[in-house]
Protein backbone atom coordinates (compact mmCIF):
# COMPACT_ATOMS: atom_id res chain seq x y z
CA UNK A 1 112.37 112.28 105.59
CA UNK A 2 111.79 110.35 108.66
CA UNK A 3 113.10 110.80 112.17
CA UNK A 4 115.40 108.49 114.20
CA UNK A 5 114.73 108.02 117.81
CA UNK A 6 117.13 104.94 119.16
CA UNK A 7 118.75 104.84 122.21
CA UNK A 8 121.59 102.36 122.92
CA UNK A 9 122.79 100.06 125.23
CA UNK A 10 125.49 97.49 126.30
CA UNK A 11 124.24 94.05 126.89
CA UNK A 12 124.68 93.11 130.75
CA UNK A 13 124.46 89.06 129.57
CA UNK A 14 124.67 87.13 126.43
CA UNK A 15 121.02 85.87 127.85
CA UNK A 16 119.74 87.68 124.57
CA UNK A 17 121.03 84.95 122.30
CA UNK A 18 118.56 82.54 123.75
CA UNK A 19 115.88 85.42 122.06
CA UNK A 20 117.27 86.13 118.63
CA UNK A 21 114.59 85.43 116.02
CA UNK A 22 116.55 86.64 113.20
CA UNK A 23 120.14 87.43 112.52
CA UNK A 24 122.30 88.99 109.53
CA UNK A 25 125.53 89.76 108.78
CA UNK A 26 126.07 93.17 107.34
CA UNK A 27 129.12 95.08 106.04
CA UNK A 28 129.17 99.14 105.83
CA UNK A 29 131.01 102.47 105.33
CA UNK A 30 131.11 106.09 105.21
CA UNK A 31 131.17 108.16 102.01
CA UNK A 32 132.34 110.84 104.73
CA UNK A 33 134.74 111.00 108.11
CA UNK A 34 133.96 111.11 111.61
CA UNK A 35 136.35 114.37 112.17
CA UNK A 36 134.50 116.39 109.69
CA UNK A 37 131.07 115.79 111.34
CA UNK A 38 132.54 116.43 114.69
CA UNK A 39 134.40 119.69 113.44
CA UNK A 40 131.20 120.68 111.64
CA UNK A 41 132.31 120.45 108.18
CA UNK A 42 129.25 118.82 107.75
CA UNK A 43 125.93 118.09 109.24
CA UNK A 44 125.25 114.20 108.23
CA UNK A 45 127.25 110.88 107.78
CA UNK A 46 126.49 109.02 104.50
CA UNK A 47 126.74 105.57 105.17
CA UNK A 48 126.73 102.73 102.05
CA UNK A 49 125.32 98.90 103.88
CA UNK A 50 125.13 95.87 102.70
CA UNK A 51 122.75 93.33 104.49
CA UNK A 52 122.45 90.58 103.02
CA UNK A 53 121.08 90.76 99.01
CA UNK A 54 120.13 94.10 99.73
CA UNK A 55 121.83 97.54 100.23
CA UNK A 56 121.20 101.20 101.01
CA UNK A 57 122.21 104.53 101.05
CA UNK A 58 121.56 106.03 104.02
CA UNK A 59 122.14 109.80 105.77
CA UNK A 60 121.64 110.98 108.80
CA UNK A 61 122.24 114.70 110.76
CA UNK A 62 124.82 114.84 113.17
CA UNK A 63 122.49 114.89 116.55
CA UNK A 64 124.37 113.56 119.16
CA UNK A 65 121.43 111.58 121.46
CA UNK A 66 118.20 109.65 120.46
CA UNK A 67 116.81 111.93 117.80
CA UNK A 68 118.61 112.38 114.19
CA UNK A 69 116.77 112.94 110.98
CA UNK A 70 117.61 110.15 108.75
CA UNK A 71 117.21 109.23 105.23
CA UNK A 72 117.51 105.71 103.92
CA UNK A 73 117.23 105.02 100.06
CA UNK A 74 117.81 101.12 98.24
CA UNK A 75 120.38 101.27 95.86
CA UNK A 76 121.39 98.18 93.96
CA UNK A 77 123.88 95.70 95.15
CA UNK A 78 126.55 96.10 92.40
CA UNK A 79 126.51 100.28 93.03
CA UNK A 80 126.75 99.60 97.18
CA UNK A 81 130.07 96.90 96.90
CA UNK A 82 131.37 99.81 94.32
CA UNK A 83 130.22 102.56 97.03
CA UNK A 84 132.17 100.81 100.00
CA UNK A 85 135.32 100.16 97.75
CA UNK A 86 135.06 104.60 98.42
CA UNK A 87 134.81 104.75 101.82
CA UNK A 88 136.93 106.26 104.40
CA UNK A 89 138.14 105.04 107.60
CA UNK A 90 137.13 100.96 108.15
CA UNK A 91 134.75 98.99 106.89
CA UNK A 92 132.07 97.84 109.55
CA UNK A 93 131.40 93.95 110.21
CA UNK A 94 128.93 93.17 112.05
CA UNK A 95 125.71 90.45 112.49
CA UNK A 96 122.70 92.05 113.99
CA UNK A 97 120.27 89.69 116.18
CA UNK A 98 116.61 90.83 116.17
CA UNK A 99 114.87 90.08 119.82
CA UNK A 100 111.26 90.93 120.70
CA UNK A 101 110.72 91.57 123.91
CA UNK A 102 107.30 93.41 125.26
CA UNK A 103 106.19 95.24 122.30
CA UNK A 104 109.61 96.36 120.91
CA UNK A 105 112.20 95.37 118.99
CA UNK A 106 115.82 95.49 119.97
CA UNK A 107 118.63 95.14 117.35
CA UNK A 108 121.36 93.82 118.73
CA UNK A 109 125.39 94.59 116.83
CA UNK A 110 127.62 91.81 117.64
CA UNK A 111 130.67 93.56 115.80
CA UNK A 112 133.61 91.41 114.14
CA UNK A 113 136.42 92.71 112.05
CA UNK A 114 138.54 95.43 114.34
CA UNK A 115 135.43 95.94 116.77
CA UNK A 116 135.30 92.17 117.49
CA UNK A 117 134.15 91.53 121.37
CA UNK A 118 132.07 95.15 120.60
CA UNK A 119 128.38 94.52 121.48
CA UNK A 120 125.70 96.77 121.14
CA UNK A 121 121.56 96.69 121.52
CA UNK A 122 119.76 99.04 120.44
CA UNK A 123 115.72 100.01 120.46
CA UNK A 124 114.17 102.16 118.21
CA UNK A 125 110.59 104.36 119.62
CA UNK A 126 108.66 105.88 118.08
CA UNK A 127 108.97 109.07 120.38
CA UNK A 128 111.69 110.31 122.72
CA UNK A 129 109.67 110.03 126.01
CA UNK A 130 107.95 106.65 125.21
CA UNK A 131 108.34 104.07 127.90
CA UNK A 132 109.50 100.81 127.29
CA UNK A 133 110.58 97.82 128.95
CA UNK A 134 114.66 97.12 129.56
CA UNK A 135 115.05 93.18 129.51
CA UNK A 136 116.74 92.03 132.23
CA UNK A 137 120.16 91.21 130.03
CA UNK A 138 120.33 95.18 129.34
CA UNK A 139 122.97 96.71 130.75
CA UNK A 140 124.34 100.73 131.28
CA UNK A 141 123.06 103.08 128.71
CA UNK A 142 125.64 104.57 126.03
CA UNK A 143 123.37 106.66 123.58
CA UNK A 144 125.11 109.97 124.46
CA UNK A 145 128.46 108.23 124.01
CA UNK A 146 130.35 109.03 120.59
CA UNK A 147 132.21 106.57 120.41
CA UNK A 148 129.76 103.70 120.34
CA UNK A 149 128.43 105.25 117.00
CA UNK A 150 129.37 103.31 114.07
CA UNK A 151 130.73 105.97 112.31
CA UNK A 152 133.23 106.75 115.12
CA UNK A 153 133.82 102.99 115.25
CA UNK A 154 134.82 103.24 111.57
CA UNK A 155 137.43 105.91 112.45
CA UNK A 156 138.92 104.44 115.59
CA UNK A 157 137.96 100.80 115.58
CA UNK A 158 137.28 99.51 119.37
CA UNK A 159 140.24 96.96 118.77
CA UNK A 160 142.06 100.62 119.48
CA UNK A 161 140.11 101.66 122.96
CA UNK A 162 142.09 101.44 126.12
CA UNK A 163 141.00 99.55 128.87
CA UNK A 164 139.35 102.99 130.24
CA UNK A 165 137.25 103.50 127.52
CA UNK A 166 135.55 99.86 127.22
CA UNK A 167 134.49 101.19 130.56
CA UNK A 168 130.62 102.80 129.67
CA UNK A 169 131.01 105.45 132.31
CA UNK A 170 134.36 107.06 131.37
């Protein structure tokens, strides 16, 4: 078992893109349903990703906020395309852009599919009080915000959001 800590945040500029070192398209779903994690039918989301020519299985507990438990296992390619052919709710499309920037990495979600125009950076620490440096294109922070988790994104796509909640604040 290891422990999560990520916080997220929406860009403030595309100035990122000038950064990226990497990029890759990915494609995921959920074995389980945002309403039953909310309700507390259960305490993790099972999620089945493809990146690339590899995939995973990977669960995590139902923290709301920086710090989940999570559990990430490789499971062959064939078994993940047959895994998200079981998923609920949508399927996830998105490419994430790796930038470097003093010391950290940021992954950044440029979603297609029904959460086209969706963008997302994230940074992962390696405790919940370590400092770090925001890049100037970072914008309002949305870690404590549900629906910016991509298992709520499978369940109500952000193609579906009214104006008021593209709004970080509301």
């Amino acid at each position: 078992m290891s422990i999560e800590i990520e916080r997220k945040f929406l860009p403030a500029s595309d100035a990122w893109r000038a950064r990226a070192s990497y990029s890759q398209r990915m494609a995921q779903g959920y074995l389980n349903d945002a309403r039953a994690l909310r309700e507390g039918a259960q305490n993790v989301s099972i999620r089945v990703r493809i990146a690339g020519e590899s995939a995973a299985l990977n669960i995590k507990s139902r923290e709301l906020g920086a710090w989940r438990q999570e559990f990430d296992y490789p499971v062959p390619l064939a078994d993940a395309e047959a895994l998200l052919a079981l998923c609920v709710g949508g399927r996830i499309e998105k490419t994430r852009h790796h930038v470097h920037h003093a010391g950290h990495l940021w992954e950044i979600d440029e979603f297609g599919g029904e959460n086209a125009g969706l963008v997302v950076a994230e940074i992962e620490l390696a405790a919940l009080d370590e400092a770090f440096e925001r890049p100037e294109w970072v914008g309002p922070e949305v870690t404590d915000q549900l629906r910016y988790y991509n298992l709520t994104l499978a369940e109500r796509p952000y193609s579906q959001w009214t104006q008021k909640e593209r709004h970080p604040c509301s």
